[in-house]
C-alpha atoms as a PDB file:
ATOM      1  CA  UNK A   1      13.451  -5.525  -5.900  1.00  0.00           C
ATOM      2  CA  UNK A   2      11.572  -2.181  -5.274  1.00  0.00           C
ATOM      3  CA  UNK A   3       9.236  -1.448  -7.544  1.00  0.00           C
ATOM      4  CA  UNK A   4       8.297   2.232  -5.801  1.00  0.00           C
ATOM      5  CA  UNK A   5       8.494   4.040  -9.053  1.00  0.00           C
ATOM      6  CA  UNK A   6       6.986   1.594 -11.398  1.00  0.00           C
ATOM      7  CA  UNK A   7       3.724   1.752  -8.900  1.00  0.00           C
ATOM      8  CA  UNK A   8       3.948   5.533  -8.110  1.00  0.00           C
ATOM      9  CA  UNK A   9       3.458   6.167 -11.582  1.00  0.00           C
ATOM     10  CA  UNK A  10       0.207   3.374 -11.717  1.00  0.00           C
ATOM     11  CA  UNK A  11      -0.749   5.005  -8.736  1.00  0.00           C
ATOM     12  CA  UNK A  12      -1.515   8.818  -9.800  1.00  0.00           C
ATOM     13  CA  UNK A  13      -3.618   7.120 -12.716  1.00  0.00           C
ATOM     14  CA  UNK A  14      -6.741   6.274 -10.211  1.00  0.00           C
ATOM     15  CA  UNK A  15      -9.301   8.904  -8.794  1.00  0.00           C
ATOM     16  CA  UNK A  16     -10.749   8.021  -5.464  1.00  0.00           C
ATOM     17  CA  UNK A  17     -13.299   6.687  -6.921  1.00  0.00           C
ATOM     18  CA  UNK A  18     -11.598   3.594  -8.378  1.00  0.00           C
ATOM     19  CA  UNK A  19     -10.608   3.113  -5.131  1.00  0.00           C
ATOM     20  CA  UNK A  20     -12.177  -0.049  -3.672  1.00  0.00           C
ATOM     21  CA  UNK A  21     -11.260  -1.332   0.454  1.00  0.00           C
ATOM     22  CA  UNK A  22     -12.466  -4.569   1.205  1.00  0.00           C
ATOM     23  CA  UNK A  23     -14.352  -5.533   3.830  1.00  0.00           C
ATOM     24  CA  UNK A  24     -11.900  -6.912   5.678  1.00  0.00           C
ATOM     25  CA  UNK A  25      -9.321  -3.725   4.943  1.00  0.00           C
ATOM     26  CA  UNK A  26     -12.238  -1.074   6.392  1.00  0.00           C
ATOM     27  CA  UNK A  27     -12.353  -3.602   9.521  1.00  0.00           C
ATOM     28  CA  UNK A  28      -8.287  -3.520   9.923  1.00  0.00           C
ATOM     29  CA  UNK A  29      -8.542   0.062   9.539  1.00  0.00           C
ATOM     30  CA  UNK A  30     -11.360   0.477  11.965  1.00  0.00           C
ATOM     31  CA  UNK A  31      -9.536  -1.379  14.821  1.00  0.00           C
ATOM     32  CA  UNK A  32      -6.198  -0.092  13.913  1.00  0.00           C
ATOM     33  CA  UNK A  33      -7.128   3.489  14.068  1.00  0.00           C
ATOM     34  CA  UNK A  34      -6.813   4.351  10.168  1.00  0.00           C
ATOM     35  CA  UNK A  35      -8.979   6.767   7.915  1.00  0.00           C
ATOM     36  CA  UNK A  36     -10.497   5.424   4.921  1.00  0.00           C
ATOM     37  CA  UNK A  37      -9.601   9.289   3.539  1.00  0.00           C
ATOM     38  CA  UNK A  38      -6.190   9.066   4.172  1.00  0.00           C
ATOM     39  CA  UNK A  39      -5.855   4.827   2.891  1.00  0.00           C
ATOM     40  CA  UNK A  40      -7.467   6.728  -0.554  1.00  0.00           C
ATOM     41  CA  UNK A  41      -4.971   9.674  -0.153  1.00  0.00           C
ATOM     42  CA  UNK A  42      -2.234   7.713   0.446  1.00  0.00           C
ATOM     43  CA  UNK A  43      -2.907   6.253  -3.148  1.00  0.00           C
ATOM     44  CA  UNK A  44      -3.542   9.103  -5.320  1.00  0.00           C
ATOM     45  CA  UNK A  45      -1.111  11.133  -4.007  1.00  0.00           C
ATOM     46  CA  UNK A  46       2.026   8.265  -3.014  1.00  0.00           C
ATOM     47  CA  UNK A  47       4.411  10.666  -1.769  1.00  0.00           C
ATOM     48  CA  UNK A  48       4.564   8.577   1.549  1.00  0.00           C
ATOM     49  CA  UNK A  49       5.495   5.495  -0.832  1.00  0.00           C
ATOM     50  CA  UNK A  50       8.488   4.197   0.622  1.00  0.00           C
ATOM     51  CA  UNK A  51       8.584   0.409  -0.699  1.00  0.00           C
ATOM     52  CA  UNK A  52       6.752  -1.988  -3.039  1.00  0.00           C
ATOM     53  CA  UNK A  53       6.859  -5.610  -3.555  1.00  0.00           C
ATOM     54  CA  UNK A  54       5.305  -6.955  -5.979  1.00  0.00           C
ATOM     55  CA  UNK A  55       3.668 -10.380  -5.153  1.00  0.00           C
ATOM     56  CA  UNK A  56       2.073 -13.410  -6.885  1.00  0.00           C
ATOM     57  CA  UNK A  57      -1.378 -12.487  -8.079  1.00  0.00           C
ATOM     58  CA  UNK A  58      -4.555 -14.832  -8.194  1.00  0.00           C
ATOM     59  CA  UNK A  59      -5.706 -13.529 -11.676  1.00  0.00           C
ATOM     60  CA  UNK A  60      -3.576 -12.949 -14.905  1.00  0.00           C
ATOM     61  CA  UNK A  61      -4.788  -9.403 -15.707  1.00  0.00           C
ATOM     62  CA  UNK A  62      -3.989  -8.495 -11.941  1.00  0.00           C
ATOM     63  CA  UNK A  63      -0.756  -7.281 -10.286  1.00  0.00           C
ATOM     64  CA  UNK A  64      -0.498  -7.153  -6.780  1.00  0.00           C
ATOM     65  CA  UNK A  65       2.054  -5.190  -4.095  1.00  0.00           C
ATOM     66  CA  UNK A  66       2.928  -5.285  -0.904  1.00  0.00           C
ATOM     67  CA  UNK A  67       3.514  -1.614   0.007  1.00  0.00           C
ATOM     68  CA  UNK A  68       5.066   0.054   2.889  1.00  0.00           C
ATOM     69  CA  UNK A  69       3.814   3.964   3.678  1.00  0.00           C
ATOM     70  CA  UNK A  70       6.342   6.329   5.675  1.00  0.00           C
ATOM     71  CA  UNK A  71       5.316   8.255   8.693  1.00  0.00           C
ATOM     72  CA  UNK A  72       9.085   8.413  10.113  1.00  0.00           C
ATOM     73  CA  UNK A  73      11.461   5.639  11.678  1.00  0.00           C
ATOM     74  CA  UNK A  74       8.997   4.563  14.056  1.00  0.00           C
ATOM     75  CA  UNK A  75       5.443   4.266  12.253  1.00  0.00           C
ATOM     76  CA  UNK A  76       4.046   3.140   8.759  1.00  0.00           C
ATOM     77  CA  UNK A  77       1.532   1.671   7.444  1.00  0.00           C
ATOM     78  CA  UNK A  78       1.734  -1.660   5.000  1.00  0.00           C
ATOM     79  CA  UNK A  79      -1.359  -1.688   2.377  1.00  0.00           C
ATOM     80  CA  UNK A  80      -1.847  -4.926   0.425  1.00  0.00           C
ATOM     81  CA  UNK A  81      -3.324  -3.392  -2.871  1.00  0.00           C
ATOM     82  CA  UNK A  82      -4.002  -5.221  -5.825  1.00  0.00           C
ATOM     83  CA  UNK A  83      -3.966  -3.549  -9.278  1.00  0.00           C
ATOM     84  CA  UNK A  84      -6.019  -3.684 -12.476  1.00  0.00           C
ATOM     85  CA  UNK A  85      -8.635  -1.684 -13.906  1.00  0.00           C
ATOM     86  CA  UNK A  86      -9.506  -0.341 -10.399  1.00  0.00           C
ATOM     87  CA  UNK A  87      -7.305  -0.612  -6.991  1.00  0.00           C
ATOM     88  CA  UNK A  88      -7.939  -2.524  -4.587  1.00  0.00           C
ATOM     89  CA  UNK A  89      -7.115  -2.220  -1.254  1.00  0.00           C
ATOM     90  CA  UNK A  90      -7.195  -5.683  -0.084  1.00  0.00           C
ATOM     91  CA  UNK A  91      -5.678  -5.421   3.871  1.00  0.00           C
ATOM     92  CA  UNK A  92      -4.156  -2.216   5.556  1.00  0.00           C
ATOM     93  CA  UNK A  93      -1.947  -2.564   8.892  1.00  0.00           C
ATOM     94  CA  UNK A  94      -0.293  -0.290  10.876  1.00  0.00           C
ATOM     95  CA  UNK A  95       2.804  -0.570  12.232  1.00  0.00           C
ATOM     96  CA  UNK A  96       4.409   1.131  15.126  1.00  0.00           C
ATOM     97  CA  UNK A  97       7.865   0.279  15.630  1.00  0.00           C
ATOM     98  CA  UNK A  98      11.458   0.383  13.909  1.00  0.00           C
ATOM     99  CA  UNK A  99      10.547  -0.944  10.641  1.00  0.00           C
ATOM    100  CA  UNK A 100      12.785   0.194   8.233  1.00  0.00           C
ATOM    101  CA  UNK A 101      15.495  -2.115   9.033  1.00  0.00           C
ATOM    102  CA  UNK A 102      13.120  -4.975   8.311  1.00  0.00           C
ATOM    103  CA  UNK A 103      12.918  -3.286   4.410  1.00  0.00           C
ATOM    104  CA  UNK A 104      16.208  -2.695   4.271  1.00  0.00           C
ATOM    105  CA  UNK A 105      17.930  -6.375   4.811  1.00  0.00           C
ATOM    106  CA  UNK A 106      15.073  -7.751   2.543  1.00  0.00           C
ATOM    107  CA  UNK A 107      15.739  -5.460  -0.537  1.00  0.00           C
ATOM    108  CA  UNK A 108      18.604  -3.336  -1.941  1.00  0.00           C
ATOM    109  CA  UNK A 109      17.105   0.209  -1.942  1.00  0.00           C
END
């Protein structure tokens, strides 16, 4: 199930200041080539939004996604964000080849 909508709408709620990357998301970014401005942008503003999952969380009060950012057919970039009273951005990757398909036969968009 894609639960786009249901996060976009979670999504425009946070400033970038209740934006939090951990360490280990700035160090994927880093290597991979990825701004910590446009990780941040990417969430307030989740017009690139293409898919959410939403995945088991570790804490009750927490939800957490697995989200999928669209750059075109051949690039996006997958954020593992975890939601409560701030957002967390708990890994970033990015990924560079024909990914859609790999959506698409997992969930009915």
């Amino acid at each position: 199930m894609n639960y786009k909508d249901a996060l976009i709408i979670k999504l425009k709620t946070y400033k970038r200041e209740d934006i939090i990357i951990t360490d280990h998301a700035q160090t994927q970014a880093i290597f991979r080539g990825i701004d910590f401005d446009e990780i941040k942008e990417n969430i307030i503003n989740p017009k690139r939004l293409y898919y959410a999952k939403k995945q088991a969380a570790e804490k009750e009060n927490e939800e957490k996604y697995d989200c999928y950012f669209d750059y075109g057919k051949k690039q996006c970039q997958r954020y593992i964000l975890v939601v409560n009273g701030k957002c967390i951005v708990c890994t970033v990757i990015k990924i560079n080849r024909r990914w859609q398909s790999l959506i698409e036969k997992n969930a009915k968009i």
